[in-house]
C-alpha atoms as a PDB file:
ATOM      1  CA  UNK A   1      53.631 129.617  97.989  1.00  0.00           C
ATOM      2  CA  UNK A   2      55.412 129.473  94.625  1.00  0.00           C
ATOM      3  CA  UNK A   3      55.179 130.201  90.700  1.00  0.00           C
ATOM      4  CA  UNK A   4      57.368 128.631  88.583  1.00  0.00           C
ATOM      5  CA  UNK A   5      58.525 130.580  85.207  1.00  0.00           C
ATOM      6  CA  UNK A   6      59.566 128.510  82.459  1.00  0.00           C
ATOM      7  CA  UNK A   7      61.564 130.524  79.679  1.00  0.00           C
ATOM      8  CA  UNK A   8      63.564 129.408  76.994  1.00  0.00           C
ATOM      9  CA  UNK A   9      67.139 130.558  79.125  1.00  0.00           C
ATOM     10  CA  UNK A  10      65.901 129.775  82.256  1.00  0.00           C
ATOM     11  CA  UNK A  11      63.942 127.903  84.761  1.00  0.00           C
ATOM     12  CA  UNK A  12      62.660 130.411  87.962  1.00  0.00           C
ATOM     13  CA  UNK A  13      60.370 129.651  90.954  1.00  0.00           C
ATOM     14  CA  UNK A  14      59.369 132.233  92.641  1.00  0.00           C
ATOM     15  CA  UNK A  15      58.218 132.308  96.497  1.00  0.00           C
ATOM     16  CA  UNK A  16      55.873 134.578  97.771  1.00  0.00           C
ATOM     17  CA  UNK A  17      53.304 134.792 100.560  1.00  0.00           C
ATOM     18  CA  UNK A  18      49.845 137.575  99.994  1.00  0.00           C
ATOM     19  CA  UNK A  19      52.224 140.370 100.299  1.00  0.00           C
ATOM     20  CA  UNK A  20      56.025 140.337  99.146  1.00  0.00           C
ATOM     21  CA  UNK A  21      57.750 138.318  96.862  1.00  0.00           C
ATOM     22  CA  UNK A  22      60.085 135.944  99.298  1.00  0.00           C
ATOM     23  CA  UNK A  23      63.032 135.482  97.066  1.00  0.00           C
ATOM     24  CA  UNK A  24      63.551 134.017  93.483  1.00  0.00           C
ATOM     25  CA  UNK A  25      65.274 130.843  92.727  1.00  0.00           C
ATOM     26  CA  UNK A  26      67.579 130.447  89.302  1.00  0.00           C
ATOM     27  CA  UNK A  27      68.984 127.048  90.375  1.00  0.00           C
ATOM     28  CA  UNK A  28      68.254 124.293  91.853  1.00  0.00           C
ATOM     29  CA  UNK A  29      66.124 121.042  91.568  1.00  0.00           C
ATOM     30  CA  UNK A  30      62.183 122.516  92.201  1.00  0.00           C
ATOM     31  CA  UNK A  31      59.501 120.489  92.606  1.00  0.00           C
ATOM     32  CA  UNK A  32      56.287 120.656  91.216  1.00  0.00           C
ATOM     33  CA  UNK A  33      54.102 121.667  94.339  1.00  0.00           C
ATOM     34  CA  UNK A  34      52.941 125.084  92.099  1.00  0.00           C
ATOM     35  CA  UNK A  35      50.617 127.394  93.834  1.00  0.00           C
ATOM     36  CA  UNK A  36      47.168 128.049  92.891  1.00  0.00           C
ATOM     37  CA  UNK A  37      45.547 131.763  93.440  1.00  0.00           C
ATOM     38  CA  UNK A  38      48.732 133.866  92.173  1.00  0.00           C
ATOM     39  CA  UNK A  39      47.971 137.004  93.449  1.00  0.00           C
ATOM     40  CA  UNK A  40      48.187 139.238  90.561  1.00  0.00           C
ATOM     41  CA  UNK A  41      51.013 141.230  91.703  1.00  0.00           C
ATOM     42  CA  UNK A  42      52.987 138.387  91.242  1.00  0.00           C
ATOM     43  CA  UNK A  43      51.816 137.236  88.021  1.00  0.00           C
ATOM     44  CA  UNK A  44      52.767 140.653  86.697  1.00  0.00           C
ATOM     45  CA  UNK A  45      56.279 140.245  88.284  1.00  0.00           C
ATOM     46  CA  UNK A  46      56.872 136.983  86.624  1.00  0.00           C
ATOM     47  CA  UNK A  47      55.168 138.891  83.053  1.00  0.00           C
ATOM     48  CA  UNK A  48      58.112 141.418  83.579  1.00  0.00           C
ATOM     49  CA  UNK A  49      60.377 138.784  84.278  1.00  0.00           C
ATOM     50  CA  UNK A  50      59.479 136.544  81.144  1.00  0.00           C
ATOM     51  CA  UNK A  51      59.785 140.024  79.056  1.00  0.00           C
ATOM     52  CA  UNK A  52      62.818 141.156  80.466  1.00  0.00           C
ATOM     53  CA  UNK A  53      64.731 137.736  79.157  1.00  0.00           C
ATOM     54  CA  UNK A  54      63.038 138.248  76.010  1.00  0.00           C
ATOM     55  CA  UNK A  55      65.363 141.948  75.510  1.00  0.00           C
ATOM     56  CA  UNK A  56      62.561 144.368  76.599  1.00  0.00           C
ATOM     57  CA  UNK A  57      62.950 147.084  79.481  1.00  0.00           C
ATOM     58  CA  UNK A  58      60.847 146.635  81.848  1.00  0.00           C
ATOM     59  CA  UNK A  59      60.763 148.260  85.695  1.00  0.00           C
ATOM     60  CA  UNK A  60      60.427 146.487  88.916  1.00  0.00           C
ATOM     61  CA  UNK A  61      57.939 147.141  92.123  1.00  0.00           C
ATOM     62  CA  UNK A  62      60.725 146.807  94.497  1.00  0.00           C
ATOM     63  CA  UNK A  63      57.915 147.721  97.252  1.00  0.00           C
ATOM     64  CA  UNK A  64      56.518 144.122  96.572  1.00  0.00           C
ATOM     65  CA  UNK A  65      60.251 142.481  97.873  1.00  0.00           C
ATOM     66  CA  UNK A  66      60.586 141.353 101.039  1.00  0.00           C
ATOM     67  CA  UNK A  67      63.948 142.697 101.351  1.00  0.00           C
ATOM     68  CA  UNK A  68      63.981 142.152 105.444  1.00  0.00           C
ATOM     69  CA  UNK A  69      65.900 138.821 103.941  1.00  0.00           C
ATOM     70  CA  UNK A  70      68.763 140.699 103.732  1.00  0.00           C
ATOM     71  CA  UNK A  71      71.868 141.606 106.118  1.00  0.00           C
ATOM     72  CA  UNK A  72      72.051 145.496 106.018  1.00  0.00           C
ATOM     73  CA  UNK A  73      74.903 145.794 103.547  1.00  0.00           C
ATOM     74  CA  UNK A  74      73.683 143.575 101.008  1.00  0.00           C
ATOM     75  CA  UNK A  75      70.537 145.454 101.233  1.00  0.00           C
ATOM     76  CA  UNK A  76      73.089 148.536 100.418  1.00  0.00           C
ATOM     77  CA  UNK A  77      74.440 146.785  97.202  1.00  0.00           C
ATOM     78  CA  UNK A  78      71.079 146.199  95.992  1.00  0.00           C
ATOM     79  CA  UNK A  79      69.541 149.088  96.527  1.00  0.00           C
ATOM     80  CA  UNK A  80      72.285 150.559  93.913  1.00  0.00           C
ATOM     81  CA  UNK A  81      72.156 148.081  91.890  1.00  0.00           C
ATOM     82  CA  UNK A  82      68.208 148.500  91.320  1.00  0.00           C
ATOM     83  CA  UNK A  83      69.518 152.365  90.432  1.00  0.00           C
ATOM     84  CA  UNK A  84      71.793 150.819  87.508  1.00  0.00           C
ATOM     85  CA  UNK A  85      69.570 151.807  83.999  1.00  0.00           C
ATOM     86  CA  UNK A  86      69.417 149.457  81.371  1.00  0.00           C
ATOM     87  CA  UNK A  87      71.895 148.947  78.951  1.00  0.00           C
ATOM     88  CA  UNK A  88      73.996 150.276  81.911  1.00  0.00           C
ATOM     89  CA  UNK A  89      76.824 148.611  83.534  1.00  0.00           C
ATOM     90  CA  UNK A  90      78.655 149.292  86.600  1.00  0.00           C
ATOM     91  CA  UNK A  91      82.097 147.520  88.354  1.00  0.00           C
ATOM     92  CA  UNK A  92      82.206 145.388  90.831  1.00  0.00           C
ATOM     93  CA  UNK A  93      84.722 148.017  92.359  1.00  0.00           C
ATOM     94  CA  UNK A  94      82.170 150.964  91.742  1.00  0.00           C
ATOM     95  CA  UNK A  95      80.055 149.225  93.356  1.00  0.00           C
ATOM     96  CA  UNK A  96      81.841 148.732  96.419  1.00  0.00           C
ATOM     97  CA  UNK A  97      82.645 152.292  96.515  1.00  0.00           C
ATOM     98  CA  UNK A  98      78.626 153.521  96.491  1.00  0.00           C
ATOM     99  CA  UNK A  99      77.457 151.072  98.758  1.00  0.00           C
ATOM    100  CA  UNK A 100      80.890 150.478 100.986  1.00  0.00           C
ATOM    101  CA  UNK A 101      83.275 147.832 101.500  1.00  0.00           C
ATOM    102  CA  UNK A 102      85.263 145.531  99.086  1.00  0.00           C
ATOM    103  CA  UNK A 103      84.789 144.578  95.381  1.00  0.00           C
ATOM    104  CA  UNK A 104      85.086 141.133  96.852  1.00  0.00           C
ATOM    105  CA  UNK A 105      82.487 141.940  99.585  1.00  0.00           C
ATOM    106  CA  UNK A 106      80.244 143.601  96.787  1.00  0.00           C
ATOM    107  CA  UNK A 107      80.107 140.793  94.955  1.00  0.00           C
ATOM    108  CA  UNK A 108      79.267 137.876  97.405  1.00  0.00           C
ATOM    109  CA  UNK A 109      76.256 140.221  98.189  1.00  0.00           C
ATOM    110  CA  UNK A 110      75.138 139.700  94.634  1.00  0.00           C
ATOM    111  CA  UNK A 111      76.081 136.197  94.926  1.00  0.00           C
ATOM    112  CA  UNK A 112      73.485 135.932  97.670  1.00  0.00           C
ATOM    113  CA  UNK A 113      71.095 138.052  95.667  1.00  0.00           C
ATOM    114  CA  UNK A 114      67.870 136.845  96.889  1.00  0.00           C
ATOM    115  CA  UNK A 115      65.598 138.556  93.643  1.00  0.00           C
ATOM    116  CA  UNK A 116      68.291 137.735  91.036  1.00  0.00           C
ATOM    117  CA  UNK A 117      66.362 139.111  87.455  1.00  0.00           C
ATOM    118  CA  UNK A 118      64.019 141.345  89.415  1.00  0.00           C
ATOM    119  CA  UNK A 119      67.628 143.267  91.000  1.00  0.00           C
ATOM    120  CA  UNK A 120      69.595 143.440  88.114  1.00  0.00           C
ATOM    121  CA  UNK A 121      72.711 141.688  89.420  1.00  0.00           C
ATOM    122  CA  UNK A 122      73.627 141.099  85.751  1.00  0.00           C
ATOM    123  CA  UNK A 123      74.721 144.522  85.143  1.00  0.00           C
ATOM    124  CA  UNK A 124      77.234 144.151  87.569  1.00  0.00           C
ATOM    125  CA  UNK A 125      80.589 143.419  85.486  1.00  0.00           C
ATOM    126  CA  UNK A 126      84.552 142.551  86.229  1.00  0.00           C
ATOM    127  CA  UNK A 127      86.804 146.322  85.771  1.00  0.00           C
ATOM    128  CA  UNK A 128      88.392 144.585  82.585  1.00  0.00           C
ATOM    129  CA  UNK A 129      84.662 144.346  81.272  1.00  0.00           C
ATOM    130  CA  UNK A 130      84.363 140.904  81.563  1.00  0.00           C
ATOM    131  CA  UNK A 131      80.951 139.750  82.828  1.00  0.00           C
ATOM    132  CA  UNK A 132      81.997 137.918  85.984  1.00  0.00           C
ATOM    133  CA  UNK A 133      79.799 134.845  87.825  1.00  0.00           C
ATOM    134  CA  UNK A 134      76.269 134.876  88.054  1.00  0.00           C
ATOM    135  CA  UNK A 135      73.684 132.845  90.176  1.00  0.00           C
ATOM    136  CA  UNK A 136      72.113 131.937  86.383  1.00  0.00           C
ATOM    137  CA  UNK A 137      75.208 131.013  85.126  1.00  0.00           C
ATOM    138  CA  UNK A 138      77.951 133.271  83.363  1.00  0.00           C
ATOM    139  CA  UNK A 139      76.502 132.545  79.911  1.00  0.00           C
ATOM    140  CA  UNK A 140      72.729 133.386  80.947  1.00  0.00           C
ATOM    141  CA  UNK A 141      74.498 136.883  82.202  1.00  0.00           C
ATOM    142  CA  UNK A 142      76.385 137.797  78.628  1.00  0.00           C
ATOM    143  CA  UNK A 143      72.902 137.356  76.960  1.00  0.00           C
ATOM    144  CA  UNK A 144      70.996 139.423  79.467  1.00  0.00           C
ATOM    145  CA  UNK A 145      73.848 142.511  78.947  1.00  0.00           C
ATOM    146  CA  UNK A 146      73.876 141.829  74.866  1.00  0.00           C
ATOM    147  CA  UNK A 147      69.889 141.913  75.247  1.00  0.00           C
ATOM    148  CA  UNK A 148      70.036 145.410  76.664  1.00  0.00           C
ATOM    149  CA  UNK A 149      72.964 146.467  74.764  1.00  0.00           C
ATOM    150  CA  UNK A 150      75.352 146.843  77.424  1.00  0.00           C
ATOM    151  CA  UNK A 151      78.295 144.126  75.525  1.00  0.00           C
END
């Protein structure tokens, strides 16, 4: 099943069954096949979501992913980059060093970032404070930092 949320900087769907959010889609040509009977879980998910691109804080229910999607070290790299606060940024090499491996390896783990928005992959920057690719696109990523502060 799907929801699609339609914001002014971006177009989301995303997949869930009665339980866990599946994964969360930035890109991508979606069709309209929309759900009906959003569990509410969801719906308040996608509220955070919306609220979150409109420059508020907001905390995610991480319990509600369905995080089995990942390998075990990209499950490593999210898990601290859920930890990163708002208006907080970290490295890509910092990264790598709390969660193991390469800056490199870090980031194609975000790259693959199945709950892009709801795991803050954004605040994930270059060492020379540049912001570095996103699955949204690199300008969608400089708004969500200068939204929380963090440029």
């Amino acid at each position: 099943m799907r929801i699609r949320l339609d914001h002014p900087l971006v177009n989301a769907v995303i997949r869930f069954d009665g339980e866990r959010i599946l994964g969360v889609s930035l890109s991508g040509d979606h069709d309209d096949r929309i759900s009906e009977g959003v569990p509410g879980f969801v719906r308040e998910t996608v509220l955070k979501m919306e609220r979150l691109l409109d420059g508020e804080m907001v905390e995610f229910d991480l319990s509600r992913l369905d995080l089995s999607v990942c390998t075990p070290y990209q499950l490593r790299v999210l898990l601290v980059v859920s930890g990163i606060p708002w208006g907080s940024t970290m490295s890509y090499g910092e990264l790598a060093e709390a969660a193991g491996g390469s800056p490199r390896s870090a980031g194609s783990a975000l790259a693959a970032n199945p709950f892009p928005i709801i795991i803050p992959c954004h605040r994930v920057i270059r060492s020379d404070g540049s912001p570095g690719g996103y699955q949204g696109g690199t300008e969608l990523k400089r708004i969500l930092l200068k939204n929380e502060g963090a440029l």
